[in-house]
Protein backbone atom coordinates (compact mmCIF):
# COMPACT_ATOMS: atom_id res chain seq x y z
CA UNK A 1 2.57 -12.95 16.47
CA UNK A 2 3.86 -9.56 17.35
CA UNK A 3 1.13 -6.71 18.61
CA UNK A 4 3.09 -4.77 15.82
CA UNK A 5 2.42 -7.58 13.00
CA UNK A 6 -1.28 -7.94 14.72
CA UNK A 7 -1.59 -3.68 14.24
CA UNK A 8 -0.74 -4.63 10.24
CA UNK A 9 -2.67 -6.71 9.85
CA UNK A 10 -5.60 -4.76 11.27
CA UNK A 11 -4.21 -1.40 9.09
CA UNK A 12 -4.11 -3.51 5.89
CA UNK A 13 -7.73 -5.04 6.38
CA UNK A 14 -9.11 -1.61 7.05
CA UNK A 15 -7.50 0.10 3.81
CA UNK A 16 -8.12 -3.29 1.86
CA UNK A 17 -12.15 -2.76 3.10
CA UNK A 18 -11.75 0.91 2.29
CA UNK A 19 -10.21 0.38 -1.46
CA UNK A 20 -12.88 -2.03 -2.10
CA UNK A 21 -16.06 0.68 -0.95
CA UNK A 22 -14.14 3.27 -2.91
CA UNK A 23 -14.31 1.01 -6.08
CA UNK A 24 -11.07 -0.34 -6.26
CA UNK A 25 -10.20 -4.27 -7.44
CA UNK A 26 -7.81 -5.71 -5.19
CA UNK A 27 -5.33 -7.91 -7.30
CA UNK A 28 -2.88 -8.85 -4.55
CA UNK A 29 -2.11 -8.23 -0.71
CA UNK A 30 1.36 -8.84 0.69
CA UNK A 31 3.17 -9.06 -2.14
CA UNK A 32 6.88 -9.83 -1.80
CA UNK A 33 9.65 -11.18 -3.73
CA UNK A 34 13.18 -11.19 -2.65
CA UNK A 35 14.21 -7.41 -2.14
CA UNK A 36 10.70 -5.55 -2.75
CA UNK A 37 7.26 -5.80 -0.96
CA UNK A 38 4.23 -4.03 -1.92
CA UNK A 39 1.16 -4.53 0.75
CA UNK A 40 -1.75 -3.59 -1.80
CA UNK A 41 -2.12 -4.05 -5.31
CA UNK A 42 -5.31 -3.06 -7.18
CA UNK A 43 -7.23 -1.72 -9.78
CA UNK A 44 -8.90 1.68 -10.22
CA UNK A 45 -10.26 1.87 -13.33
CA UNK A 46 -7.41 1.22 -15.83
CA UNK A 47 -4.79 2.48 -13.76
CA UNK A 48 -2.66 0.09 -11.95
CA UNK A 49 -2.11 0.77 -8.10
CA UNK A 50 0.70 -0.34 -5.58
CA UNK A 51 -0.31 1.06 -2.13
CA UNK A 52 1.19 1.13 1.07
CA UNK A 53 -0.69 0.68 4.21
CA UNK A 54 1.10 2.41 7.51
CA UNK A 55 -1.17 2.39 10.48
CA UNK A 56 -0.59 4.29 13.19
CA UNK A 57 -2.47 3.64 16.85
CA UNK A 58 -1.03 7.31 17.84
CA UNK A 59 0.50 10.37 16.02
CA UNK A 60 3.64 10.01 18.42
CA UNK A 61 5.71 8.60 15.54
CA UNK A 62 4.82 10.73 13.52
CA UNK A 63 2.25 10.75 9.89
CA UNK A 64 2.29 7.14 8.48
CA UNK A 65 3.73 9.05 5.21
CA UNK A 66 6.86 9.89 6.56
CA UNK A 67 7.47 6.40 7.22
CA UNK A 68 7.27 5.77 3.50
CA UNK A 69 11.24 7.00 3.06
CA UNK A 70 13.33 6.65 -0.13
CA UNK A 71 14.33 3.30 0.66
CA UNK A 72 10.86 1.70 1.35
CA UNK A 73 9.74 3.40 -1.50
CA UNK A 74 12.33 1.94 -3.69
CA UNK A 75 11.31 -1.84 -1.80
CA UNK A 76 7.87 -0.85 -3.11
CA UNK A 77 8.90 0.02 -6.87
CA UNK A 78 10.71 -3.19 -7.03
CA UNK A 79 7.98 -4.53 -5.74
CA UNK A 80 5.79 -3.32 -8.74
CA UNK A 81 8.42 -3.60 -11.06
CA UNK A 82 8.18 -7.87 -10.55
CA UNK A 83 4.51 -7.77 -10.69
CA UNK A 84 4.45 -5.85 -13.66
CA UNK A 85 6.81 -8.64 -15.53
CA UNK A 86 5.10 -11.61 -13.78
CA UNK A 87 1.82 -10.42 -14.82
CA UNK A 88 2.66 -8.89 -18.29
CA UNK A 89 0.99 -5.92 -17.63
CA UNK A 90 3.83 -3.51 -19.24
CA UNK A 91 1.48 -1.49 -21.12
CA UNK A 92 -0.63 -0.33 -17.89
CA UNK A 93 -0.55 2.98 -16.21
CA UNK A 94 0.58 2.60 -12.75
CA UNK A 95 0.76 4.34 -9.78
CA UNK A 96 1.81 4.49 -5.63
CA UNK A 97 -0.12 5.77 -3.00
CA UNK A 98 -0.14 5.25 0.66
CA UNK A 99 -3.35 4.58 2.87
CA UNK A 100 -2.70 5.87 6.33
CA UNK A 101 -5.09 3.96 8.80
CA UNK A 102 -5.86 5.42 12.66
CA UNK A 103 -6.04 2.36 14.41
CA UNK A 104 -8.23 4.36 17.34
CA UNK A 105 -10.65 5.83 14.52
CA UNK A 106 -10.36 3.62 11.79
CA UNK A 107 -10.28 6.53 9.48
CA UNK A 108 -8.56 6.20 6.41
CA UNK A 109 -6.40 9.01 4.72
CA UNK A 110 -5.74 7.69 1.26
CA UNK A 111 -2.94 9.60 -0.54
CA UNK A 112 -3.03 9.20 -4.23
CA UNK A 113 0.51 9.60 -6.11
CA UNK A 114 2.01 9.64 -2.79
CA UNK A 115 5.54 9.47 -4.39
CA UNK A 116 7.03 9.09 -8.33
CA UNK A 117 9.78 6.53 -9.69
């Protein structure tokens, strides 16, 4: 396993820990179907939520948000688009955010509606 992969991991557990103590339901982590991944998907209240998680160990790449580009983001909608039609859940509000995690800190900055379809 990869120190990147290992730095996931440890990004998705924090925002995972961090959803949960901000009253989210988690429904799924690591999602992924051929062509579309999503790493979080929960519940907040009756709203449907795909998040991404981008950790970051230094701000030398740059805000985890920027790595959230047109093309990941479309990964991600497909992404929600199969769970939505797996789990029959057409008739549910949904959104995307992205949970940027400092790996040093383990702060979380959790952006709600972080991008549209």
């Amino acid at each position: 396993m990869g120190n990147s992969h290992k730095m996931g991991i440890r990004g998705e557990d924090t925002a995972a820990l961090y959803m949960e103590k901000s009253g989210f339901v988690l429904l799924e982590r690591n999602y992924r179907r051929t062509g579309s991944e999503v790493d979080i998907i929960a519940m907040e209240g009756d709203v449907l939520v795909f998040t991404e998680v981008k950790a970051r160990s230094s701000t030398y790449g740059g805000a985890g948000r920027e790595a959230v580009n047109r093309r990941k983001q479309e990964r991600i909608i497909r992404g929600a688009l199969n769970y939505i039609a797996e789990n029959r859940m057409e008739n549910i509000c949904g959104r995307f955010d992205v949970a940027e995690v400092d790996l040093i800190t383990g702060n979380v900055d959790y952006i709600r509606n972080a991008f549209q379809v």
